[in-house]
Protein backbone atom coordinates (compact mmCIF):
# COMPACT_ATOMS: atom_id res chain seq x y z
CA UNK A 1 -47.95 -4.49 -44.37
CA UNK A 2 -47.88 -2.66 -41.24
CA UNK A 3 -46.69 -5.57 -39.57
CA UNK A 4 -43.57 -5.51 -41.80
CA UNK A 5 -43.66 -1.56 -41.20
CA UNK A 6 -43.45 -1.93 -37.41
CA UNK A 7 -40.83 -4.71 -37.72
CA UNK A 8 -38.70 -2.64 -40.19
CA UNK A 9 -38.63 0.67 -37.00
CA UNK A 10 -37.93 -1.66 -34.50
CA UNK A 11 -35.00 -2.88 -36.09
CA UNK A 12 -33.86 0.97 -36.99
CA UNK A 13 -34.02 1.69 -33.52
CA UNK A 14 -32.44 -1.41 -31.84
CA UNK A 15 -29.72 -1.02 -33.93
CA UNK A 16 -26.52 0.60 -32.22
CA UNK A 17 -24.81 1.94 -34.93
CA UNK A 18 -27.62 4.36 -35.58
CA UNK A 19 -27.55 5.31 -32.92
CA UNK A 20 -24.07 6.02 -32.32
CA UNK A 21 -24.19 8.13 -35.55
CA UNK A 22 -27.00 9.82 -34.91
CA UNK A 23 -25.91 10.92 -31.16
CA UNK A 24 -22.22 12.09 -32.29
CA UNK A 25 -23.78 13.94 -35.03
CA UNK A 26 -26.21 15.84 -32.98
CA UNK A 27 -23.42 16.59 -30.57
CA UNK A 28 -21.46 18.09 -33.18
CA UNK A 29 -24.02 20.21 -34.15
CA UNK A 30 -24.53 21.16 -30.88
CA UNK A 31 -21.05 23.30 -31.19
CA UNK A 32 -22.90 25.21 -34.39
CA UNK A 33 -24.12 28.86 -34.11
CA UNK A 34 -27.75 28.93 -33.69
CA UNK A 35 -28.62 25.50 -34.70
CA UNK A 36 -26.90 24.77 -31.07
CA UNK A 37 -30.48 25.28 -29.36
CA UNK A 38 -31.77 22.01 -31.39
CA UNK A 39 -29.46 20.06 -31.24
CA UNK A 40 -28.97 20.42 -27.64
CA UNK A 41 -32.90 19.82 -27.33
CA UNK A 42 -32.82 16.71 -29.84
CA UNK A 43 -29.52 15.02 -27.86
CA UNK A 44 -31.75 14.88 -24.57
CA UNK A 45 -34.71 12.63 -26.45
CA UNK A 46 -32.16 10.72 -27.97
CA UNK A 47 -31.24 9.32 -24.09
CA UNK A 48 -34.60 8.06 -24.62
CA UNK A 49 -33.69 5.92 -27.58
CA UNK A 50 -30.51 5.16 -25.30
CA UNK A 51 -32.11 3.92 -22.81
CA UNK A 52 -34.07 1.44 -25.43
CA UNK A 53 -30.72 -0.08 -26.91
CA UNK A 54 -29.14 -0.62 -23.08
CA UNK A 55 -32.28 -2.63 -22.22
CA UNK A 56 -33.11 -4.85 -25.03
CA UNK A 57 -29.90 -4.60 -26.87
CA UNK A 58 -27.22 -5.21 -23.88
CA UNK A 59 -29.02 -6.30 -20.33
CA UNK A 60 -31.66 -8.57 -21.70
CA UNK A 61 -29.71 -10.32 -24.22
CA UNK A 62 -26.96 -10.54 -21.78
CA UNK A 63 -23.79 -8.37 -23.22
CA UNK A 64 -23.57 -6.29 -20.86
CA UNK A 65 -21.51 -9.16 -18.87
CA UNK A 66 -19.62 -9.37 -22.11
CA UNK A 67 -17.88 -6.01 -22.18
CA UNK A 68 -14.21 -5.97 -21.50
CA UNK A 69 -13.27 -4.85 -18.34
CA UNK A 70 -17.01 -4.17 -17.63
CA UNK A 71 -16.74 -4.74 -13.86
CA UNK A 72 -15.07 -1.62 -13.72
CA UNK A 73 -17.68 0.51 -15.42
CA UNK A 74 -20.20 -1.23 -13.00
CA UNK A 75 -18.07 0.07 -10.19
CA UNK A 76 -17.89 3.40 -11.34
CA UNK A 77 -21.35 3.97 -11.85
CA UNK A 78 -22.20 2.65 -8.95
CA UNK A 79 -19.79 4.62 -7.23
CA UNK A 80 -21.29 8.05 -8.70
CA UNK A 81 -24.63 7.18 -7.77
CA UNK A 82 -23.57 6.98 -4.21
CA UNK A 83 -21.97 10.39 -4.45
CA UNK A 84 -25.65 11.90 -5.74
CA UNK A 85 -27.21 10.12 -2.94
CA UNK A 86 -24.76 11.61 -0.34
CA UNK A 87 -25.38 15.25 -1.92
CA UNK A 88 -28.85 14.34 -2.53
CA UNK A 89 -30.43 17.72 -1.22
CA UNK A 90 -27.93 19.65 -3.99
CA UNK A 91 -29.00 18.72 -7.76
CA UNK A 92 -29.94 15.17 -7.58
CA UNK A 93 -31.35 14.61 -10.67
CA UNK A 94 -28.90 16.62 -12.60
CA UNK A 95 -25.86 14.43 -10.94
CA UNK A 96 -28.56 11.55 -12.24
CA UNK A 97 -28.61 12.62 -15.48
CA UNK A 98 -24.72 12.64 -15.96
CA UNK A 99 -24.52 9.10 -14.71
CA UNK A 100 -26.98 8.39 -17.63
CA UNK A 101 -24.84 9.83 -20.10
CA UNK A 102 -21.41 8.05 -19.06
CA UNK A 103 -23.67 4.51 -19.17
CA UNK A 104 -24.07 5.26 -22.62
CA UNK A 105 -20.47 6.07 -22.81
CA UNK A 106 -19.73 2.80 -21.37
CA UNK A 107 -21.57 0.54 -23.01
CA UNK A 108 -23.37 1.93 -25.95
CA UNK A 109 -20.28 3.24 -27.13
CA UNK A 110 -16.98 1.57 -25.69
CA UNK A 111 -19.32 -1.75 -25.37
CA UNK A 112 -19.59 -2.19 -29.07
CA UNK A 113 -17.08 -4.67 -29.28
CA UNK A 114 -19.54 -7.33 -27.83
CA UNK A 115 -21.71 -6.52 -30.92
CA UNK A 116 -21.69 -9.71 -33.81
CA UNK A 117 -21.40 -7.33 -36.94
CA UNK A 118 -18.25 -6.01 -36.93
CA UNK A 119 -18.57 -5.16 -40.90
CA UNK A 120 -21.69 -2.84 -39.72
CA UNK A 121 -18.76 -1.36 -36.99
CA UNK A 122 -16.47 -0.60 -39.79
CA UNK A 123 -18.92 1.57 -42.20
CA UNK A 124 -19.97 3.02 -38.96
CA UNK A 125 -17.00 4.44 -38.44
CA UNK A 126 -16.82 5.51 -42.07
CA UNK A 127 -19.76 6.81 -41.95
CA UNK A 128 -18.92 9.42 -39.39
CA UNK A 129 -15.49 10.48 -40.94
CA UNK A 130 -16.78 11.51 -43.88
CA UNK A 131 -19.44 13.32 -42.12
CA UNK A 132 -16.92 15.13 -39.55
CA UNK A 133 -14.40 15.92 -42.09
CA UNK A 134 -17.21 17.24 -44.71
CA UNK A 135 -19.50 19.22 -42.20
CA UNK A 136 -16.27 20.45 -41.24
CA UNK A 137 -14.69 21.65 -44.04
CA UNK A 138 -18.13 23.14 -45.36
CA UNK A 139 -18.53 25.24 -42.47
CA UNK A 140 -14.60 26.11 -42.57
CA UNK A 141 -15.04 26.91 -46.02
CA UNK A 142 -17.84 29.20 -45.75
CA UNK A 143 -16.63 31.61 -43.05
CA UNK A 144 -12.56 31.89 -44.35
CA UNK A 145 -13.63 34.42 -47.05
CA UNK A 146 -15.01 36.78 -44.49
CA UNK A 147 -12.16 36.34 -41.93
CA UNK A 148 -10.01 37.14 -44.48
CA UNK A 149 -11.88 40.46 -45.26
CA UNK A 150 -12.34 41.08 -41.35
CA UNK A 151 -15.99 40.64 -41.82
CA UNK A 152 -17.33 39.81 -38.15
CA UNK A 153 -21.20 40.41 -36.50
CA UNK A 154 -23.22 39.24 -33.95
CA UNK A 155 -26.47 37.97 -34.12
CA UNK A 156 -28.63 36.31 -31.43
CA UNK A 157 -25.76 36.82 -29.03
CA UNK A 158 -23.72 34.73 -31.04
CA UNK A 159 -20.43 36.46 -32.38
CA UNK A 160 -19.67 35.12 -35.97
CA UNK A 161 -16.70 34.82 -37.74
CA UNK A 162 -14.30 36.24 -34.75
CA UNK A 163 -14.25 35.94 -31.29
CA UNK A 164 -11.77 37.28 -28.82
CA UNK A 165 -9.66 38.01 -31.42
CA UNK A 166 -9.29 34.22 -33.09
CA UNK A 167 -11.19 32.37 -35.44
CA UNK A 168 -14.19 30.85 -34.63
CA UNK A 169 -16.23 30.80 -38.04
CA UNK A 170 -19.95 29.32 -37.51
CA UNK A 171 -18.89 27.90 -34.19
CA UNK A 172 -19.48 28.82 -30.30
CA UNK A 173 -16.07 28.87 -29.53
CA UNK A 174 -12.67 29.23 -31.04
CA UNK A 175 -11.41 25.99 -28.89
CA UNK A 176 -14.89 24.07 -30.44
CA UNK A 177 -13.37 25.14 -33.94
CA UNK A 178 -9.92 24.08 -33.15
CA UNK A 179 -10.91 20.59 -31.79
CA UNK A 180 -13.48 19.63 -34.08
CA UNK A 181 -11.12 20.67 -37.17
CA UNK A 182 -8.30 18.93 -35.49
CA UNK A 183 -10.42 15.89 -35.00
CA UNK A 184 -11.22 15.88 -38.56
CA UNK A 185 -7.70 16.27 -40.07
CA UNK A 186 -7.08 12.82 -37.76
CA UNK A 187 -10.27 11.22 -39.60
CA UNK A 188 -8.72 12.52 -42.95
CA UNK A 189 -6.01 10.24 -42.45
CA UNK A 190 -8.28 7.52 -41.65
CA UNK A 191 -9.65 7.53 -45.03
CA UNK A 192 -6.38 7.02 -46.55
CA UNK A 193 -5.80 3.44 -45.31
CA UNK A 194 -7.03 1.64 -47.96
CA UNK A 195 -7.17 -1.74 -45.68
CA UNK A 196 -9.94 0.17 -43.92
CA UNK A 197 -11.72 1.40 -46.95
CA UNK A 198 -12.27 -2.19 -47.92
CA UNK A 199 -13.25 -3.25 -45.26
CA UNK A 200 -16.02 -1.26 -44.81
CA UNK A 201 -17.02 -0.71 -48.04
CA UNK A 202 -16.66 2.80 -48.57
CA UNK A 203 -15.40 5.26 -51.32
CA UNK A 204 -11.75 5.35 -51.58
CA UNK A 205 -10.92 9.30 -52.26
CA UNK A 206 -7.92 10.60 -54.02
CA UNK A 207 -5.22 11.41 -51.90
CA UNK A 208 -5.17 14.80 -53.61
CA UNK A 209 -8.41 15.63 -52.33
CA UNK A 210 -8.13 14.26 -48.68
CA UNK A 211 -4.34 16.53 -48.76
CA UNK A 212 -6.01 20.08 -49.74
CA UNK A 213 -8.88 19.58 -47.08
CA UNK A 214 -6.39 18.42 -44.54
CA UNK A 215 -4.32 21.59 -45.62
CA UNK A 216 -7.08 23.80 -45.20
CA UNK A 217 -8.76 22.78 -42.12
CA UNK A 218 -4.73 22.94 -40.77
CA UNK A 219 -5.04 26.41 -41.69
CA UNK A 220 -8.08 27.04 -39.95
CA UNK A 221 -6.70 25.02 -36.93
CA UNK A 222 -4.05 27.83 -36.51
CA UNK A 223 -6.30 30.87 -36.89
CA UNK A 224 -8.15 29.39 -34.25
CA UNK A 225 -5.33 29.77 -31.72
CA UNK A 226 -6.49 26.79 -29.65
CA UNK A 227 -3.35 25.36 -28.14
CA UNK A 228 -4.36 22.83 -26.69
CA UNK A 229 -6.37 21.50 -29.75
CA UNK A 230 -2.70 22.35 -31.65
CA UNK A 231 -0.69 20.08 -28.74
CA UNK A 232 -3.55 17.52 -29.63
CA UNK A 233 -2.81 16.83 -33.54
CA UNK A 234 1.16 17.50 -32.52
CA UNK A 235 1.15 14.65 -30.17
CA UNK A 236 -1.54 12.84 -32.42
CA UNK A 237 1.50 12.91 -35.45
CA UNK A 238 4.18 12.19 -32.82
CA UNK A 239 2.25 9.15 -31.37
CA UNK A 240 2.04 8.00 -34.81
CA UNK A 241 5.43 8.16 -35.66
CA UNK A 242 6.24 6.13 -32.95
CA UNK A 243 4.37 3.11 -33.88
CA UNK A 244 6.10 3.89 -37.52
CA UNK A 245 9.02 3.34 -35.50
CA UNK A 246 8.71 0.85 -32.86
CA UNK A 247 6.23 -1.39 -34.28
CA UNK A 248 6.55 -4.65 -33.93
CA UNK A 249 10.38 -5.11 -33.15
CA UNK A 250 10.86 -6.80 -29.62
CA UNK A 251 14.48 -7.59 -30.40
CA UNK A 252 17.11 -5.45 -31.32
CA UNK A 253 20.55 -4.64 -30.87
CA UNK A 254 22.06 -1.61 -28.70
CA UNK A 255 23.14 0.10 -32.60
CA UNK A 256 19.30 -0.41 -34.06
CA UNK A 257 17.82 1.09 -31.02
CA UNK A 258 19.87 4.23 -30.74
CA UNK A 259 18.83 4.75 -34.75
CA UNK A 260 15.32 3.90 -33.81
CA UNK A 261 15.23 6.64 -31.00
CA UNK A 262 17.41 9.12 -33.17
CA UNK A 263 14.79 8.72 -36.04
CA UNK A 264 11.86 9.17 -33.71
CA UNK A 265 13.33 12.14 -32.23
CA UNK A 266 13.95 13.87 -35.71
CA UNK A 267 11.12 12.98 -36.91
CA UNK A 268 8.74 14.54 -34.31
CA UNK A 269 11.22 17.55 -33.58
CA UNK A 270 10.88 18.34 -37.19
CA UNK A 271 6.89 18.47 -37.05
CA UNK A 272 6.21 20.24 -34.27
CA UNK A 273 8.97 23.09 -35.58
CA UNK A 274 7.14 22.62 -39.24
CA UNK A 275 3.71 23.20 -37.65
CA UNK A 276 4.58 26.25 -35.05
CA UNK A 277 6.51 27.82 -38.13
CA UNK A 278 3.30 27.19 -40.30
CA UNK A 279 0.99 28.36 -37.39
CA UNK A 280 2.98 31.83 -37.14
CA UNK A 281 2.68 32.49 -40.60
CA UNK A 282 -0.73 31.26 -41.63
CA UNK A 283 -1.29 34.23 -38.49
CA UNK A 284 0.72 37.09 -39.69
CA UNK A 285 -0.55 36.03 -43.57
CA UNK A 286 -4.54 36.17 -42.94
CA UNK A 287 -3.86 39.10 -40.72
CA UNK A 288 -2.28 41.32 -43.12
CA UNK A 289 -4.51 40.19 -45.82
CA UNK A 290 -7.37 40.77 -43.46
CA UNK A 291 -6.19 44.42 -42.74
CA UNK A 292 -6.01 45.38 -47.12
CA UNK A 293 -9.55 43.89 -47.92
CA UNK A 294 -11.39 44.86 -44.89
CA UNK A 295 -14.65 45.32 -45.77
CA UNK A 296 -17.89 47.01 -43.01
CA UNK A 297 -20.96 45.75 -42.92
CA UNK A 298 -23.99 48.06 -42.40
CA UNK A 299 -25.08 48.64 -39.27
CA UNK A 300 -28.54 47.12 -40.12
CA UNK A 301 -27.01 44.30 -40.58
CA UNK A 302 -24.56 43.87 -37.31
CA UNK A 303 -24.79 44.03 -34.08
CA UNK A 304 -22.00 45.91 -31.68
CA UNK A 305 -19.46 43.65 -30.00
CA UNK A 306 -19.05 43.61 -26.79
CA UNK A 307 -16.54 46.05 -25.51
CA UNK A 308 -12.81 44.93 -24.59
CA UNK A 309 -13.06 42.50 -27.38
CA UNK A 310 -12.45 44.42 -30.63
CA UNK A 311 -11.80 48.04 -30.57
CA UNK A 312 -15.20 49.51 -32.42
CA UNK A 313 -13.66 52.66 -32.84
CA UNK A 314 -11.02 51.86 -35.03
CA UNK A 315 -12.07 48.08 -36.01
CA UNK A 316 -8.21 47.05 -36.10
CA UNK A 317 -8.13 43.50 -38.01
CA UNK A 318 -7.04 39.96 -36.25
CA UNK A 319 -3.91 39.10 -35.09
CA UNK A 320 -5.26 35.39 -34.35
CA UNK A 321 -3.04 36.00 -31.08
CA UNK A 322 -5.27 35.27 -27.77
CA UNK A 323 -6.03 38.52 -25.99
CA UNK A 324 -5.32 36.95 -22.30
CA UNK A 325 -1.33 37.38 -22.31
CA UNK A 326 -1.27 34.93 -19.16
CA UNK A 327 0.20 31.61 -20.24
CA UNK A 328 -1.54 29.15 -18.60
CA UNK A 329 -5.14 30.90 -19.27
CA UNK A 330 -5.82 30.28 -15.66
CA UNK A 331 -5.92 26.16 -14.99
CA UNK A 332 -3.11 26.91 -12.27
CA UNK A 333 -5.75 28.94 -10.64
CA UNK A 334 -8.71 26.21 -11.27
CA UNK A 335 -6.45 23.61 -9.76
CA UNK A 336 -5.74 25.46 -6.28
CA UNK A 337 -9.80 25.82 -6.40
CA UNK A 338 -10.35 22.12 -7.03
CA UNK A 339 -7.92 21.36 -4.51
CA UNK A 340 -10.07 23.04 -1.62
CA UNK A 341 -13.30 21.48 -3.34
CA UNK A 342 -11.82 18.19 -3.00
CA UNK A 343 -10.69 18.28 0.55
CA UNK A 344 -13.97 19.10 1.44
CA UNK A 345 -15.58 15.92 -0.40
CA UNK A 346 -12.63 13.62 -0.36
CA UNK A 347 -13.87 10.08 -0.64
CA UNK A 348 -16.87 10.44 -2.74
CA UNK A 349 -16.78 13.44 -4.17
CA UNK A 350 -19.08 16.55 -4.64
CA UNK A 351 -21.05 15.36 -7.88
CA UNK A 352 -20.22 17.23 -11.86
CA UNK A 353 -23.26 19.00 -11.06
CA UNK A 354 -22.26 20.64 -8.15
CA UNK A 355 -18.88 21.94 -8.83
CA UNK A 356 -20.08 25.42 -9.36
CA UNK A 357 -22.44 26.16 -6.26
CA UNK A 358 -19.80 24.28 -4.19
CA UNK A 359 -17.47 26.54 -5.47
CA UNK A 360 -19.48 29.04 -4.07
CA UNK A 361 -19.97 27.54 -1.34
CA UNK A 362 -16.54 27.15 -0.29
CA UNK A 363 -14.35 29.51 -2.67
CA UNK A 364 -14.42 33.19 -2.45
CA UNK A 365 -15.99 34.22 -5.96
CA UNK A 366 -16.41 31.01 -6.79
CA UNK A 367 -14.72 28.84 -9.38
CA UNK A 368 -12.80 30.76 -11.82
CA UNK A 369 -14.42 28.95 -14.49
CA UNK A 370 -17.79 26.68 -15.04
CA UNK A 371 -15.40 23.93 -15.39
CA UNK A 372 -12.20 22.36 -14.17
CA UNK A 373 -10.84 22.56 -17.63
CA UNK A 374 -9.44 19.15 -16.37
CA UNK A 375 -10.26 16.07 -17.33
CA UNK A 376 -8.79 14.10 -14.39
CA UNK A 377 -8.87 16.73 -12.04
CA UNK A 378 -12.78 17.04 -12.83
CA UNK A 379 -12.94 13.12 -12.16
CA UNK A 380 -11.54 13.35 -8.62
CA UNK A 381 -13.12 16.22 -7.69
CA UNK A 382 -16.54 14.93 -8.65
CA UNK A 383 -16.19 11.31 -8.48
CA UNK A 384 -13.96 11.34 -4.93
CA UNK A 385 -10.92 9.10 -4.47
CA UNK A 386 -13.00 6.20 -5.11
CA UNK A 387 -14.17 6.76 -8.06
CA UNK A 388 -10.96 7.97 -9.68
CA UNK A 389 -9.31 4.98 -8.48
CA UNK A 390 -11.84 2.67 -9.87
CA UNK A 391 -11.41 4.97 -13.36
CA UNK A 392 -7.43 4.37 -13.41
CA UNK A 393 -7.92 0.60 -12.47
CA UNK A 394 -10.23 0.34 -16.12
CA UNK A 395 -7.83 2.84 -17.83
CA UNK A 396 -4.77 1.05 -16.80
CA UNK A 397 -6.23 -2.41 -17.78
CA UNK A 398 -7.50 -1.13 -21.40
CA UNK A 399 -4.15 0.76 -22.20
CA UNK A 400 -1.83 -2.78 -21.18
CA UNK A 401 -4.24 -4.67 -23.53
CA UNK A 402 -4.52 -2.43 -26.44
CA UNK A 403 -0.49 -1.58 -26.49
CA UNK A 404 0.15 -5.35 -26.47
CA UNK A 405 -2.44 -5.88 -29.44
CA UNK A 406 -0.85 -3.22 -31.49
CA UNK A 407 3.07 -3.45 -30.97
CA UNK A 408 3.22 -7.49 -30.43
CA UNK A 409 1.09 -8.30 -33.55
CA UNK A 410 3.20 -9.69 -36.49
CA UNK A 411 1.33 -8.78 -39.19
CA UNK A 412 1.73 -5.20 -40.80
CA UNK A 413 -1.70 -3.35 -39.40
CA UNK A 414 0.12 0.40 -41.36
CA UNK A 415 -3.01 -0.04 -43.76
CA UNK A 416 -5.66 -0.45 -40.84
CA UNK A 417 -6.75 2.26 -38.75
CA UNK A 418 -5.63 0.70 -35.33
CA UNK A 419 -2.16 2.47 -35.31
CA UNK A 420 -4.25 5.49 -35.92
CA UNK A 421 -7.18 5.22 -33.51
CA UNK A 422 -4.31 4.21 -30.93
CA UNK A 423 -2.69 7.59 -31.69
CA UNK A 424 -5.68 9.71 -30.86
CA UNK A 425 -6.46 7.88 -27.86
CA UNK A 426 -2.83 8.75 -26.60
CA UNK A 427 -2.79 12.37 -27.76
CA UNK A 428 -6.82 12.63 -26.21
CA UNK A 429 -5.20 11.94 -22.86
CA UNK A 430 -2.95 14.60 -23.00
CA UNK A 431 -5.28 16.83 -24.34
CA UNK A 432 -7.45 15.79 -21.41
CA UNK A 433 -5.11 17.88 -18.94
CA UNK A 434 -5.98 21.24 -20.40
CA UNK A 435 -9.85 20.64 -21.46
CA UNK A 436 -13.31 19.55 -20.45
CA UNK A 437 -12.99 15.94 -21.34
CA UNK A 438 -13.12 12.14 -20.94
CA UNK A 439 -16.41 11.84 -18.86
CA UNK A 440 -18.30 14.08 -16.87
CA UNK A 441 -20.25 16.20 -20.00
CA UNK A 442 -22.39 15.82 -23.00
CA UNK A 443 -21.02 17.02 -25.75
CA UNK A 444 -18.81 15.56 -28.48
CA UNK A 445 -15.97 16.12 -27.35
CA UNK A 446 -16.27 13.78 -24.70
CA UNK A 447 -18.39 11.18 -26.16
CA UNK A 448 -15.56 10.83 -29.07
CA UNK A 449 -13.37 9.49 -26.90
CA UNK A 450 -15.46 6.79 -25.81
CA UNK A 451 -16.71 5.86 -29.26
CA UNK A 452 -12.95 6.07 -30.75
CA UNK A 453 -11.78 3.92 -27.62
CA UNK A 454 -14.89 1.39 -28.70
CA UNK A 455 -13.81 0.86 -32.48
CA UNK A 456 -10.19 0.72 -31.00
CA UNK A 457 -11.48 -2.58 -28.62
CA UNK A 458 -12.83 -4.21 -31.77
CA UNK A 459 -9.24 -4.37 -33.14
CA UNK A 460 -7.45 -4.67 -29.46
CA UNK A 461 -9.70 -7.82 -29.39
CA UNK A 462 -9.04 -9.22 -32.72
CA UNK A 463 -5.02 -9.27 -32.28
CA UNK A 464 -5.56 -9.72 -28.83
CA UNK A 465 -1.95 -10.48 -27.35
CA UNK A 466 -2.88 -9.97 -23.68
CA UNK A 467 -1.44 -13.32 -22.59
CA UNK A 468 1.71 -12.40 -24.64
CA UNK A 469 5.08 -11.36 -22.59
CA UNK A 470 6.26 -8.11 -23.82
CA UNK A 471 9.94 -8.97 -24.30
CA UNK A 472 11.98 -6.18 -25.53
CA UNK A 473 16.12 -7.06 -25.62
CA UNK A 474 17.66 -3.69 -26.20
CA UNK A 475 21.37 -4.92 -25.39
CA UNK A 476 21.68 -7.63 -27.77
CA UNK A 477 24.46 -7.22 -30.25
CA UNK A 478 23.48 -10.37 -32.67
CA UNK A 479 22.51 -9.25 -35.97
CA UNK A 480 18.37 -8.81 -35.86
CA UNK A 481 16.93 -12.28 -37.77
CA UNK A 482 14.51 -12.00 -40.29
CA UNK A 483 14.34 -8.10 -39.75
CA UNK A 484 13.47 -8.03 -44.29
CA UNK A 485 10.49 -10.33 -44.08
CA UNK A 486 9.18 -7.39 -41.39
CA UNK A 487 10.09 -3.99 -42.91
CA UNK A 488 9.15 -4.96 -46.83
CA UNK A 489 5.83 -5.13 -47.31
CA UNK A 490 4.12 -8.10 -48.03
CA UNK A 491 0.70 -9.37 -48.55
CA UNK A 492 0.15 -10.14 -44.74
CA UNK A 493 -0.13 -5.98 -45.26
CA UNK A 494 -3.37 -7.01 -47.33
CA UNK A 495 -5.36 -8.27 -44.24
CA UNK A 496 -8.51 -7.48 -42.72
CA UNK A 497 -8.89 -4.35 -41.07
């Protein structure tokens, strides 16, 4: 019996997928008023059980030499431990640390696709969009009425409900809120391929449903005022259309094409001008309703904000409009700083964990920030020329293989998620050149790339094309052949996700 027992945990715990869910999960909770401190404490032991699945799971059962592209991971991290060892007198363990994280970013994560039960992969994945989009729209839910009635307190120096004038319910940070409900509206649409809801043998929801939660976590997306979370799910739609578009057609004539790009171009003109249209009046809506119901709490209850952002005296409502009038919210001033960090520490780099006293070091006042607020930029600076280059050579690699898999595969994949995860992958790098992203911190917002790029390597490697030519003939002016058999749908739109 206890044999069994003991059998039963080890399995639990050498299984990646629990991990995986487990880890994102606490990471999202880690962007939750006062639950953060927790969560923040449980995501450190759970390196522990991290470090279990690496070892027995991918080095001594040999997958680790099985990962796509691995060589270039290998590289990396060997390239960031040499930077800690250079700046080994300045937060050595800390720079250690990070390294730890983006292994299991490499290979817990992307590496899944060397992992024999693809079926377990594909509830996985279900598995955490129902949680995102559910823990989101719960928490969503819960703090609209009071926005709506200006209600808005602080309590263990967390400020609920509003911050900074914008929306930021039950989380730390309006841009956390905007992200995380953006992110969500994307796994909404997930759950509406019904290829993918087969697969992994989930419950299919009415379309209904997943439409009104979409709609109101859109709404809530808006009041947040994140705009670079709203440039995220813009490209995210855009990205999408083009694969609508584009998808697998390599020959057309001169006529088709011009349509094609014409349709695109409509097409994604027409949602961004939907969206900002619906984003200034979802604004101007909640903050006139806001200013007839406002309601005051007692003061037993609240706690005073911090001057300079709301006006105590008169306790004006929201305008959901940021506060900071300057455009660029200061990234043109974090890139001049990075630029002198980085001349300093060229080749290797100065380490994530050393950015800020660096900074200090080097820049009057210091970094204008705690962060680059830069994906890439915070990748040279810290990793060094080296390191990025050894990044781009991976990046490069994966993107040529995963466009080929999606856009030169015959059969109809508008029912899978591919198109989709390929979509936010695409809008994520964007994204990545006005926040804290892709690799150097632990929070989910960087570890949902790399677990969104690892389902997406499962499907680059099942229609793997990467021996294929790309041949695209735009100025051909015979009549496209067999163009019916492509466009209708057919079973072959039936398959396997």
């Amino acid at each position: 019996m206890l044999s069994k027992a003991l059998k039963g945990i080890q399995k639990f715990f050498l299984n990646p997928s629990n991990f995986r869910i487990t880890y994102l999960l606490t990471l999202f909770f880690a962007n939750v008023c006062v639950i953060r401190i927790g969560a923040v404490f449980f995501q450190f032991v759970l390196m522990f059980w991290a470090a279990l699945i690496i070892f027995f799971y991918y080095i001594k059962n040999g997958r680790i030499l099985k990962i796509k592209y691995g060589k270039y991971l290998m590289m990396f991290l060997a390239s960031i431990t040499i930077t800690a060892l250079i700046n080994i007198s300045s937060n050595f363990w800390q720079n250690m640390l990070m390294t730890a994280h983006i292994a299991i970013c490499f290979f817990v994560f992307y590496g899944m696709h060397t992992e024999k039960n693809k079926k377990r992969i594909y509830r996985e994945i279900y598995i955490l969009a129902v949680s995102v989009v559910s823990i989101t729209f719960i928490l969503n839910l819960a703090a609209f009425p009071l926005v709506c009635m200006n209600i808005h307190f602080k309590w263990m120096d967390y400020l609920f409900i509003i911050y900074e004038n914008r929306f930021t319910g039950f989380f730390t940070n309006p841009n956390l809120l905007g992200f995380l409900t953006a992110v969500s509206i994307i796994f909404t649409h997930f759950l509406t391929k019904s290829s993918f809801i087969e697969r992994s043998r989930g419950r299919k929801f009415p379309k209904w449903l997943l439409c009104t939660v979409s709609a109101f976590n859109l709404i809530c997306l808006f009041l947040s005022d994140s705009n670079a979370s709203f440039i995220f799910l813009v490209i995210y739609a855009c990205a999408y259309i083009f694969f609508c578009v584009f998808k697998r057609r390599t020959e057309v004539n001169f006529k088709q094409f011009c349509i094609k790009v014409l349709k695109f171009a409509a097409c994604s003109l027409s949602v961004c001008v939907v969206l900002y249209g619906a984003r200034l009046a979802t604004g101007f809506s909640v903050s006139q309703l806001a200013s007839l119901t406002q309601v005051k709490l007692p003061n037993s209850i609240t706690q005073p904000i911090p001057p300079g952002i709301i006006d105590e005296k008169n306790d004006e409502p929201v305008s959901f409009t940021h506060i900071n009038k300057n455009v660029d919210s200061g990234r043109i001033r974090l890139l001049v700083e990075a630029t002198t960090l980085f001349a300093n520490y060229p080749i290797f780099g100065t380490g994530s964990a050393n950015l800020v006293p660096y900074s200090q070091k080097y820049i009057k006042g210091g970094l204008h920030f705690s962060d680059l607020h830069n994906g890439y930029l915070t990748i040279l600076v810290s990793s060094g020329i080296v390191g990025f280059i050894i990044f781009l050579g991976f990046a490069f690699h994966v993107a040529r293989h995963m466009i080929k898999s999606l856009f030169i595969e015959k059969k109809n994949m508008r029912k899978t998620i591919f198109p989709c995860m390929f979509s936010f992958l695409f809008s994520y790098c964007i994204y990545s050149l006005f926040e804290k992203t892709l690799l150097f911190e632990q929070s989910f917002m960087v570890v949902i790339f790399w677990a969104i790029l690892g389902y997406a390597s499962v499907y680059m490697l099942k229609f793997d094309h990467l021996n294929d030519p790309i041949e695209i003939r735009v100025f051909n002016h015979r009549e496209e052949v067999g163009t019916d058999k492509f466009d209708a749908p057919t079973e072959m739109e039936n398959i396997d996700d």
